[in-house]
C-alpha atoms as a PDB file:
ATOM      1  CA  UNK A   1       0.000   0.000   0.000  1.00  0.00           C
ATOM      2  CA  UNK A   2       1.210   3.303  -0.815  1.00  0.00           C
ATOM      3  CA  UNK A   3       2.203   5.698   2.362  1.00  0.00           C
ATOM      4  CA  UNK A   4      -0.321   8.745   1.500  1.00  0.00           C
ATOM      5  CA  UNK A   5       1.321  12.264   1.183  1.00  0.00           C
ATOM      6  CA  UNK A   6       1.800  14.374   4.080  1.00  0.00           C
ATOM      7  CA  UNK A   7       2.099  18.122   4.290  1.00  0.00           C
ATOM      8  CA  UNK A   8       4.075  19.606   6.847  1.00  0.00           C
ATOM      9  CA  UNK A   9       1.074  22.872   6.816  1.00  0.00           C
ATOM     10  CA  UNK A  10       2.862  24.833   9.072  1.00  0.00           C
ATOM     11  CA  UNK A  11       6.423  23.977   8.620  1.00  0.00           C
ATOM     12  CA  UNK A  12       7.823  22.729  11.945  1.00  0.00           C
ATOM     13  CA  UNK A  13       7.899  19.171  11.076  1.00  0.00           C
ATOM     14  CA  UNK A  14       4.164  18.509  13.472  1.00  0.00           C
ATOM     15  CA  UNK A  15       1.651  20.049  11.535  1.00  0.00           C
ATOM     16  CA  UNK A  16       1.157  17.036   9.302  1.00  0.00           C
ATOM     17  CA  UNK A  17      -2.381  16.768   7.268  1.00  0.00           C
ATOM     18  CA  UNK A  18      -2.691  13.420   4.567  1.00  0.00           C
ATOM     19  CA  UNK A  19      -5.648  12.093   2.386  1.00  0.00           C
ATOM     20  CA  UNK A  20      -5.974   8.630   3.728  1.00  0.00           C
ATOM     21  CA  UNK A  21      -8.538   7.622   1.864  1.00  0.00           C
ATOM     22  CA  UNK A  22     -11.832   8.611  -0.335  1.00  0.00           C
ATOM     23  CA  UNK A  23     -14.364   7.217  -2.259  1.00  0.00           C
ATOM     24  CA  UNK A  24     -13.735   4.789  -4.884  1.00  0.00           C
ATOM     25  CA  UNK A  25     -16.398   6.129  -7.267  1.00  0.00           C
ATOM     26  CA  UNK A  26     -15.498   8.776  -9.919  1.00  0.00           C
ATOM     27  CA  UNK A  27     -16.218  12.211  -7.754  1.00  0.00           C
ATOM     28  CA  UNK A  28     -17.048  14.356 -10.778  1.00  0.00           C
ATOM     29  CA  UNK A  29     -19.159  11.179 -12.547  1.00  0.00           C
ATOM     30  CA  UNK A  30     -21.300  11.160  -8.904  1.00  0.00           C
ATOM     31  CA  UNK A  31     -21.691  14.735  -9.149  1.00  0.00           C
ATOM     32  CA  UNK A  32     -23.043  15.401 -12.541  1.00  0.00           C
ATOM     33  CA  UNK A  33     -25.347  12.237 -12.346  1.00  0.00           C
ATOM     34  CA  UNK A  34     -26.576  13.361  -8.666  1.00  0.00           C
ATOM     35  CA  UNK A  35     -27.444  16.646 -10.572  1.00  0.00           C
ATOM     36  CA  UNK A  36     -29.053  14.844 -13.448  1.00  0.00           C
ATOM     37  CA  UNK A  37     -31.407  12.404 -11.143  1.00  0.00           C
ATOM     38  CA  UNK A  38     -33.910  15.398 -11.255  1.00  0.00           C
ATOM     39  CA  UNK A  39     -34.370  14.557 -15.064  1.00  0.00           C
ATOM     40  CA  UNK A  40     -34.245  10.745 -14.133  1.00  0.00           C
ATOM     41  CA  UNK A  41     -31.140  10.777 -16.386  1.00  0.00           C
ATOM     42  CA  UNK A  42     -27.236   9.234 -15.723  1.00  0.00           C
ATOM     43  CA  UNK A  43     -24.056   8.605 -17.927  1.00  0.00           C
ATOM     44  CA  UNK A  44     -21.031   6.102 -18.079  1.00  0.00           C
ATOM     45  CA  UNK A  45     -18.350   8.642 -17.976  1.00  0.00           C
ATOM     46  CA  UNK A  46     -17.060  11.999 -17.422  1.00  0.00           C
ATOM     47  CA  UNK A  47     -16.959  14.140 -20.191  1.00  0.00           C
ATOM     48  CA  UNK A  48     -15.705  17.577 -20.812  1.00  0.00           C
ATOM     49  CA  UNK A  49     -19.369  19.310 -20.905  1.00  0.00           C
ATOM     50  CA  UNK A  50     -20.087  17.700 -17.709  1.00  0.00           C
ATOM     51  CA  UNK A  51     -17.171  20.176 -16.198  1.00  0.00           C
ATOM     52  CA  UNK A  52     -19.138  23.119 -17.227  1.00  0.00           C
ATOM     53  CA  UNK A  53     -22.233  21.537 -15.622  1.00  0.00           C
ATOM     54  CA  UNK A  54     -20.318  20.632 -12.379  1.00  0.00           C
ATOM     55  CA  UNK A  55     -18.767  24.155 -12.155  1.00  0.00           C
ATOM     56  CA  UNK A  56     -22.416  25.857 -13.003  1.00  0.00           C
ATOM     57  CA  UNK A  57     -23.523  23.994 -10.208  1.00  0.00           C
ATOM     58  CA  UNK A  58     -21.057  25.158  -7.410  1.00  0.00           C
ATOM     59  CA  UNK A  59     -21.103  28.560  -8.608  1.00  0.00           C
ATOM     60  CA  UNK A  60     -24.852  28.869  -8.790  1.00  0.00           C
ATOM     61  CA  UNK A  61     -24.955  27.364  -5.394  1.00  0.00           C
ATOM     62  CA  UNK A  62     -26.897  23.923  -6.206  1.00  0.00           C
ATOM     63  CA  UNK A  63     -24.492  22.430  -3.717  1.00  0.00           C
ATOM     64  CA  UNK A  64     -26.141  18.558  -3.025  1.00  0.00           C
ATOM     65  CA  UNK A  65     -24.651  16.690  -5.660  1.00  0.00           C
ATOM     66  CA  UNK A  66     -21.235  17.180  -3.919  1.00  0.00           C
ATOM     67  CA  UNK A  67     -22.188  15.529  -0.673  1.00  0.00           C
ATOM     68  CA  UNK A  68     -22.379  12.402  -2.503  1.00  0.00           C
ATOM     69  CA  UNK A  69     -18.289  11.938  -2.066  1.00  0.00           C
ATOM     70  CA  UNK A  70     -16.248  11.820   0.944  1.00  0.00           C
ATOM     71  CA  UNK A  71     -12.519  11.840   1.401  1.00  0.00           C
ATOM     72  CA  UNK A  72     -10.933  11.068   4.913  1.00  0.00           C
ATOM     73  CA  UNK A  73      -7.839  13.245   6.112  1.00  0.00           C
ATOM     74  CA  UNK A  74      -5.788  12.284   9.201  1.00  0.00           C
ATOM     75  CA  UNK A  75      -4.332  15.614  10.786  1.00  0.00           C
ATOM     76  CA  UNK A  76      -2.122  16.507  13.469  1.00  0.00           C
ATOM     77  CA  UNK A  77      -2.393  20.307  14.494  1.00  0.00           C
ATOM     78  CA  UNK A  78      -2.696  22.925  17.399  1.00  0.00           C
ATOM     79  CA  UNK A  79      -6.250  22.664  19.637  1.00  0.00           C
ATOM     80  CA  UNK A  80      -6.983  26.181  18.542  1.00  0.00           C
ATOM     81  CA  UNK A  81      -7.073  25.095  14.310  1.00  0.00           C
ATOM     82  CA  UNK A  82      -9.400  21.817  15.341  1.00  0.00           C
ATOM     83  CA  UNK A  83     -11.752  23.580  16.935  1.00  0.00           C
ATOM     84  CA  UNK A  84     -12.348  26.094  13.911  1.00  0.00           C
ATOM     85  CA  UNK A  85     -11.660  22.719  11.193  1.00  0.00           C
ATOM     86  CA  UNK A  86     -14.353  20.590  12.842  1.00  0.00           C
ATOM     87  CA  UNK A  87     -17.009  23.343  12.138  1.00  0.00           C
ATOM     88  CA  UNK A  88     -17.198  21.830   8.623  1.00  0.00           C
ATOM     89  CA  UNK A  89     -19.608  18.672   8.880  1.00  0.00           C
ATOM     90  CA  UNK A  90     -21.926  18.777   6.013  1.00  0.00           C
ATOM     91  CA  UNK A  91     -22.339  15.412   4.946  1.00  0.00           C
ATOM     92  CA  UNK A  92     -24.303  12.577   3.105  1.00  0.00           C
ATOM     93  CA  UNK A  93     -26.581  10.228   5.275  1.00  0.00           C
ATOM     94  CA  UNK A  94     -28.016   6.905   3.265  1.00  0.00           C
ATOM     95  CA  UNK A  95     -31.323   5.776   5.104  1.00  0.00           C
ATOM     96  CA  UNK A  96     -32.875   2.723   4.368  1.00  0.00           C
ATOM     97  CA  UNK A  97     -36.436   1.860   4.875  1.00  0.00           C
ATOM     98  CA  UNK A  98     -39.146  -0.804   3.663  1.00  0.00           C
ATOM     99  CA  UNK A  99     -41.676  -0.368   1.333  1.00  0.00           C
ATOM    100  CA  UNK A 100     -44.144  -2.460   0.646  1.00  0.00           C
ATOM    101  CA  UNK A 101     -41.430  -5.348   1.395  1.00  0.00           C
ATOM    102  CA  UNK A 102     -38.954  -4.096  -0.498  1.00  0.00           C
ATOM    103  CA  UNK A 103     -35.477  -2.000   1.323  1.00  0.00           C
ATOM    104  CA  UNK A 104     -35.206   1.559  -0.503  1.00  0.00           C
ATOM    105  CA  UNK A 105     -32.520   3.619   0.063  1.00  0.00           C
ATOM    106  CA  UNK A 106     -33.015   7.124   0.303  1.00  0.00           C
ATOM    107  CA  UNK A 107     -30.429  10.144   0.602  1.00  0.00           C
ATOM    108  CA  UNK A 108     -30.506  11.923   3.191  1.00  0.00           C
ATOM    109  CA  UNK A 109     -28.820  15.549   3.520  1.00  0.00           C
ATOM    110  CA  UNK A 110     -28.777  16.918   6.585  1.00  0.00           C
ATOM    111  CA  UNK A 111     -25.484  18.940   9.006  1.00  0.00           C
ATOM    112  CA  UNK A 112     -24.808  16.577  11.679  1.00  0.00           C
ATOM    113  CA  UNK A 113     -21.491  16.123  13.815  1.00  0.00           C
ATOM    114  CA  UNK A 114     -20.324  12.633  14.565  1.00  0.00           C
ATOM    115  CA  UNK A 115     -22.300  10.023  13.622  1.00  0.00           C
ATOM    116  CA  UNK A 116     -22.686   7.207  11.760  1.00  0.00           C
ATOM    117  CA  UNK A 117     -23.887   8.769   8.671  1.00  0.00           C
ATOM    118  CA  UNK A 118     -21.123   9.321   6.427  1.00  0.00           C
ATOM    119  CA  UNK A 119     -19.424  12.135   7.941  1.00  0.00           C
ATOM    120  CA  UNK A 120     -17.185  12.046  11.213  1.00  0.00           C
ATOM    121  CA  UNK A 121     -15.022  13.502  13.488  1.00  0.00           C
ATOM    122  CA  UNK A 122     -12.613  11.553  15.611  1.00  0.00           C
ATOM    123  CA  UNK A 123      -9.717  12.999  17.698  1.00  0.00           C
ATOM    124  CA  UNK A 124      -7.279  11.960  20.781  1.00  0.00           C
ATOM    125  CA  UNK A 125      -9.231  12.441  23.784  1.00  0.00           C
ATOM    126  CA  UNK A 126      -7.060  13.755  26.611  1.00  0.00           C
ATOM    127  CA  UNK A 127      -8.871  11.699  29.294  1.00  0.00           C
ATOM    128  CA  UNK A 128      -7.867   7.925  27.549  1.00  0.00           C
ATOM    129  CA  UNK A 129      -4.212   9.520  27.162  1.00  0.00           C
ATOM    130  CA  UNK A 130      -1.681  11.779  28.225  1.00  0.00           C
ATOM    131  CA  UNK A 131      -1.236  14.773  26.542  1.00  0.00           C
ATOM    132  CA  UNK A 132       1.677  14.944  23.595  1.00  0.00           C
ATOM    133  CA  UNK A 133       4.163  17.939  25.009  1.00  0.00           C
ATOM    134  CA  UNK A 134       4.242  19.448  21.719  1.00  0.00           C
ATOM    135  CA  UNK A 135       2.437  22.691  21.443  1.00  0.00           C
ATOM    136  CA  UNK A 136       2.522  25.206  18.914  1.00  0.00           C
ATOM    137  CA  UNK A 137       4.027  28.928  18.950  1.00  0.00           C
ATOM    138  CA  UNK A 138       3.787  31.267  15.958  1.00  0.00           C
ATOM    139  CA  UNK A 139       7.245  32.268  14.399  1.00  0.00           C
ATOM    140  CA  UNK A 140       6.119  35.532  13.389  1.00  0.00           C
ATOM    141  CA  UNK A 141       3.395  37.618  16.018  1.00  0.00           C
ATOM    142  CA  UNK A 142       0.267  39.504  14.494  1.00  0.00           C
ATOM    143  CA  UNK A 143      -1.474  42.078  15.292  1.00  0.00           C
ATOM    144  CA  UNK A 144      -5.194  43.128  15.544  1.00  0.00           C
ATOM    145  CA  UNK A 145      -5.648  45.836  13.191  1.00  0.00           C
ATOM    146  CA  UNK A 146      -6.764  48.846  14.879  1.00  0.00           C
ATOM    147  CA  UNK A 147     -10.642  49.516  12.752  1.00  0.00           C
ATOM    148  CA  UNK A 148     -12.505  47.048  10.268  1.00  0.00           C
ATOM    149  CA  UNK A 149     -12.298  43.321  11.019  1.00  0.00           C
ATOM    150  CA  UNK A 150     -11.091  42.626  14.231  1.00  0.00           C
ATOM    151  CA  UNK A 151     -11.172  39.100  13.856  1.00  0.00           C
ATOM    152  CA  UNK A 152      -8.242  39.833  10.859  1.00  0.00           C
ATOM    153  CA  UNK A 153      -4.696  40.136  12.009  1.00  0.00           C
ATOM    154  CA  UNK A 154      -1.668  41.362  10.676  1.00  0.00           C
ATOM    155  CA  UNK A 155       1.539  43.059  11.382  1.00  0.00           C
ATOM    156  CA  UNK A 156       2.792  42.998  14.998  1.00  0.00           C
ATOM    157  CA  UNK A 157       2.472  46.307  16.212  1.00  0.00           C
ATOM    158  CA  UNK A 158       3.172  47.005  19.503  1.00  0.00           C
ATOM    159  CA  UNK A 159       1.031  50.140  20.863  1.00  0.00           C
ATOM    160  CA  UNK A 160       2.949  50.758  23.867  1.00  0.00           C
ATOM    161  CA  UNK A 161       5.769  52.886  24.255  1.00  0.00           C
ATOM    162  CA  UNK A 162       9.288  50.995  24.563  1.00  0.00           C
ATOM    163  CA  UNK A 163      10.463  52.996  28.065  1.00  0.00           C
ATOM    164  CA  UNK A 164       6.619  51.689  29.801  1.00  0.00           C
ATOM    165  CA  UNK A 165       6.807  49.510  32.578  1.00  0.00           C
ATOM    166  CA  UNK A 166       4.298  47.279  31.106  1.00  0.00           C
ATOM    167  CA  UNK A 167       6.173  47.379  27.281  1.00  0.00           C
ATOM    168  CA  UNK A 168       7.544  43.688  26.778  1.00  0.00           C
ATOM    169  CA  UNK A 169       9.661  43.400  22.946  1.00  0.00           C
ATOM    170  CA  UNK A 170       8.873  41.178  21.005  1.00  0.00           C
ATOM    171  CA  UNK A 171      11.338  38.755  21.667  1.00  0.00           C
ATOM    172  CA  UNK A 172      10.310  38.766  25.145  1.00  0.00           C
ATOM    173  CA  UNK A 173       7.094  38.023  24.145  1.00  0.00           C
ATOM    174  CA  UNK A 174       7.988  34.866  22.440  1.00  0.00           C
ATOM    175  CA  UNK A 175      10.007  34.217  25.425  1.00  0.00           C
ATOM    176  CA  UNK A 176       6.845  34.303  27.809  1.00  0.00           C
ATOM    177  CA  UNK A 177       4.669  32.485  25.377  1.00  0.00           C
ATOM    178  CA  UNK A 178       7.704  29.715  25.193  1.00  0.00           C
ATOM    179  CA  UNK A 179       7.619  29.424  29.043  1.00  0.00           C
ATOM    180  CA  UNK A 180       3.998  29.851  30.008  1.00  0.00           C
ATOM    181  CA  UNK A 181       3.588  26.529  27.855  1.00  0.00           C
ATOM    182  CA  UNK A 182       6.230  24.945  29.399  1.00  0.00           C
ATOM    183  CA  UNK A 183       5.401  25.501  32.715  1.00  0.00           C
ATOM    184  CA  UNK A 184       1.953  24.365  32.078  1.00  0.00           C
ATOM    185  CA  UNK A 185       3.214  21.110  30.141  1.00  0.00           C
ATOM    186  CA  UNK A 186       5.255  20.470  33.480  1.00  0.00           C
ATOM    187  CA  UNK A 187       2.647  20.923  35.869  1.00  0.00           C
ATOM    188  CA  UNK A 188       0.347  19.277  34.473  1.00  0.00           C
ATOM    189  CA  UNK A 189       2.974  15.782  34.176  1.00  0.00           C
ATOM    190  CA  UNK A 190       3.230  16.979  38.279  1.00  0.00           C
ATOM    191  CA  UNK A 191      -0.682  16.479  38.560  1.00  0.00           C
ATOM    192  CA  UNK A 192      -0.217  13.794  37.156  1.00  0.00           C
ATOM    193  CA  UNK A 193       2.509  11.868  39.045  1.00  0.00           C
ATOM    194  CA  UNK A 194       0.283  13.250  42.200  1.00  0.00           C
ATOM    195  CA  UNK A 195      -2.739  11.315  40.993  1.00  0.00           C
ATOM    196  CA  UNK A 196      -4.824  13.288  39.700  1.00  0.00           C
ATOM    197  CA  UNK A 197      -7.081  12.055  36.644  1.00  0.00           C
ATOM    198  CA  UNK A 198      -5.918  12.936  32.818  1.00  0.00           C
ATOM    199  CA  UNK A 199      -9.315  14.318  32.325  1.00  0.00           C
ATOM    200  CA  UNK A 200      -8.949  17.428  34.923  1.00  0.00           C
ATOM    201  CA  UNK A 201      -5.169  17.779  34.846  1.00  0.00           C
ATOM    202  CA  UNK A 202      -5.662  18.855  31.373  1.00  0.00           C
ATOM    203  CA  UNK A 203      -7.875  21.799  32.143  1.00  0.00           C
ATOM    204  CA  UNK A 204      -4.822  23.931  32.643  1.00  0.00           C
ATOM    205  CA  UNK A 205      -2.800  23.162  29.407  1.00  0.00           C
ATOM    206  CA  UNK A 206      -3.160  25.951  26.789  1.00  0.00           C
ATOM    207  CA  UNK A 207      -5.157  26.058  23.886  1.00  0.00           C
ATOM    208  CA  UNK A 208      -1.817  25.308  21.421  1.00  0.00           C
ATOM    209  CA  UNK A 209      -1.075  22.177  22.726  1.00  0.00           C
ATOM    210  CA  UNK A 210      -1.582  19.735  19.768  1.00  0.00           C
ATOM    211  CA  UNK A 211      -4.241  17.194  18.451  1.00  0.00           C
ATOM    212  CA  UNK A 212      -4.665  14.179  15.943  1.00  0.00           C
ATOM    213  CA  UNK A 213      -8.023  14.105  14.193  1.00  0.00           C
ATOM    214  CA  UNK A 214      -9.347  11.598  11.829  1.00  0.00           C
ATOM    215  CA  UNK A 215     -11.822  13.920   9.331  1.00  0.00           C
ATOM    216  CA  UNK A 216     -14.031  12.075   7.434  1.00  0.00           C
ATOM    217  CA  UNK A 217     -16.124  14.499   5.259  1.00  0.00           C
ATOM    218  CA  UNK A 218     -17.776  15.458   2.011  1.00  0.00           C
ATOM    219  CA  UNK A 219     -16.966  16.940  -0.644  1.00  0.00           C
ATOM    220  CA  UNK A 220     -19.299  19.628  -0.186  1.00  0.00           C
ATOM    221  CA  UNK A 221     -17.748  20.373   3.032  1.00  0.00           C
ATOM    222  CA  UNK A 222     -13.961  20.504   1.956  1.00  0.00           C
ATOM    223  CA  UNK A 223     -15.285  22.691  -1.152  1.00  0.00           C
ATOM    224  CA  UNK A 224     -17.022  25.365   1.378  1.00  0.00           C
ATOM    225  CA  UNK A 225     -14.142  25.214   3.960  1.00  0.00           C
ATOM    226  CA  UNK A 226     -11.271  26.130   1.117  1.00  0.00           C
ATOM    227  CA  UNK A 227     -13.724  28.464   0.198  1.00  0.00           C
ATOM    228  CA  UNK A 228     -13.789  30.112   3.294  1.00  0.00           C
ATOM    229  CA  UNK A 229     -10.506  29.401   5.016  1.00  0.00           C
ATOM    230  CA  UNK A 230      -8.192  30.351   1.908  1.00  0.00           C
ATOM    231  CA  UNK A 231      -9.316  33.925   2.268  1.00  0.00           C
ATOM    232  CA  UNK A 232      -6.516  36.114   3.203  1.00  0.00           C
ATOM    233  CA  UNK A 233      -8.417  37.636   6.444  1.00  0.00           C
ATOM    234  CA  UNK A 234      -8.607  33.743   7.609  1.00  0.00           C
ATOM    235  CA  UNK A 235      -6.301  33.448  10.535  1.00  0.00           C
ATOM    236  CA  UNK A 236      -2.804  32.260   9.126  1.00  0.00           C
ATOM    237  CA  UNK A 237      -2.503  28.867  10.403  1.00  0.00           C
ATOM    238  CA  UNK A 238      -5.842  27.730   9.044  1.00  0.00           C
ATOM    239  CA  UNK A 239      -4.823  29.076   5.814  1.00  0.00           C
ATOM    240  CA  UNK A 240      -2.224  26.982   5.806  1.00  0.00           C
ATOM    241  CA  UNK A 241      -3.679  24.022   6.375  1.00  0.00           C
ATOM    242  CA  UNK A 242      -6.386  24.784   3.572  1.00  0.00           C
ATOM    243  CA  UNK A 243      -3.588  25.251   1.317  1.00  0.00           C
ATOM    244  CA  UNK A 244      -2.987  21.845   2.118  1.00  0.00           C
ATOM    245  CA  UNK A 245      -5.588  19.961   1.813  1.00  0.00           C
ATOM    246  CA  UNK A 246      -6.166  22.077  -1.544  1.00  0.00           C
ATOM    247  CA  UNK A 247      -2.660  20.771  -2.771  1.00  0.00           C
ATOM    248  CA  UNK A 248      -4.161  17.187  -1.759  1.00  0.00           C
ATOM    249  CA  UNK A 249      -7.268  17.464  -3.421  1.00  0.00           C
ATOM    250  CA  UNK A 250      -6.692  19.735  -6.307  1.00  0.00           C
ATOM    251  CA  UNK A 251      -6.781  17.275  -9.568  1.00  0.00           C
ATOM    252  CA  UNK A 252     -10.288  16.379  -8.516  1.00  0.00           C
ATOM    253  CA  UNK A 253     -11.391  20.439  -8.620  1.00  0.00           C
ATOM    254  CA  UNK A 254      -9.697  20.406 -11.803  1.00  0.00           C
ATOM    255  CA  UNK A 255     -11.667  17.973 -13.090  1.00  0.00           C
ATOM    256  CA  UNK A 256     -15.018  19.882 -11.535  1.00  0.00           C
ATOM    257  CA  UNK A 257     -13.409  23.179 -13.348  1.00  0.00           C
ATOM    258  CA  UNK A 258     -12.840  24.705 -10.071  1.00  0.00           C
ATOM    259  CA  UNK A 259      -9.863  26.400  -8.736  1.00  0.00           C
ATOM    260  CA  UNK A 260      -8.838  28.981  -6.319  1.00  0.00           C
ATOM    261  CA  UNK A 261     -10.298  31.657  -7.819  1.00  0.00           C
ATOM    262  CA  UNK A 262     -13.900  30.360  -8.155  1.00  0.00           C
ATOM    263  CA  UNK A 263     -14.408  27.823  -5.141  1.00  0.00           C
END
């Protein structure tokens, strides 16, 4: 078996996302022929008009055919990129029921979170383990820009003047971050060692420490979160990692005839 690819998002040899696996199916072939049940029609193949069909249909917003495909990504990254990542669960549920004595399947489309219906979320739960001591700590610091979109950042400026009593340079502030996170990574190993259960003596680690998550999801969902999260005004690291998973996934937009500038 081939070892899937893996990204280093982030570039400090932990931030690791891979495509483990996805649906055997031709993607584009499900989409167009998910578009064309309303006309009770289907085809063989994928041609070249059905790209213009598949890219009407994401740009006009006719977005169900796309939850018809899943791919599954195994990810290691900081607490704080998870809990924006696993906001993106649209997925495809397949119901069965039985009709006049027959089992029909029926496709459900609904936005669920972690259950057995095609799209999932599973990550390393601090209370079966202990807690990796990696954490994460920006190489460059950002600031919040001053008017407009607070939740943007951008160029560290530091508003205070450099002979304050409370001004701290910026090399002292990646000194504090460095040692508030070691501190915390050591006391809570102490907590530990004094018996205290996983589950609470993780309540005082910081939000940076890092995660593994196993992302099973649609296409629909990947689609809308590249859309969204390959902005420039999306917070840095998240950008990264959607310009990995793009990178991973890219020859099957191509064949929908979308790219980054039309997702």
């Amino acid at each position: 078996m081939t070892e899937p690819t893996k990204i280093d998002f982030l570039d400090d040899g932990i931030s690791v996302v891979s495509l483990t696996d996805r649906m055997v199916n031709d993607h584009a072939l499900k989409v167009a022929n998910a578009a064309r049940a309303s006309y009770d029609n289907k085809k063989q193949e994928f041609e070249t008009k059905d790209q213009k069909l598949t890219k009407f249909l994401w740009e006009h917003e006719h977005t169900s055919p796309f939850r018809h495909s899943y791919y599954t990504f195994e990810i290691s990254l900081p607490i704080i990129i998870a809990r924006q990542l696993m906001k993106y669960q649209v997925g495809s549920g397949f119901r069965s029921y039985e009709v006049n004595g027959e089992e029909v399947t029926v496709d459900a489309f609904d936005h669920f979170y972690d259950i057995d219906k095609g799209c999932s979320w599973n990550e390393t739960s601090g209370r079966y383990v202990q807690t990796s001591e990696q954490f994460y700590t920006p190489k460059e610091l950002r600031s919040n820009p001053g008017h407009g979109n607070k939740q943007s950042s951008g160029e560290f400026v530091n508003p205070l003047e450099a002979a304050g009593a409370a001004f701290i340079s910026e090399k002292m502030i990646k000194q504090v971050m460095l040692s508030q996170c070691e501190q915390a990574i050591f006391q809570y190993e102490r907590l530990i060692k004094n018996g205290v259960a996983k589950e609470i003596a993780r309540m005082i680690l910081p939000q940076n420490m890092y995660t593994k998550v196993c992302w099973t999801v649609s296409l629909q969902a990947i689609i809308w979160f590249l859309h969204q999260r390959l902005k420039p005004d999306a917070q840095y690291e998240i950008r990264q990692l959607a310009e990995g998973i793009y990178s991973l996934i890219s020859d099957d937009l191509t064949r929908l005839g979308l790219d980054k500038e039309n997702l």
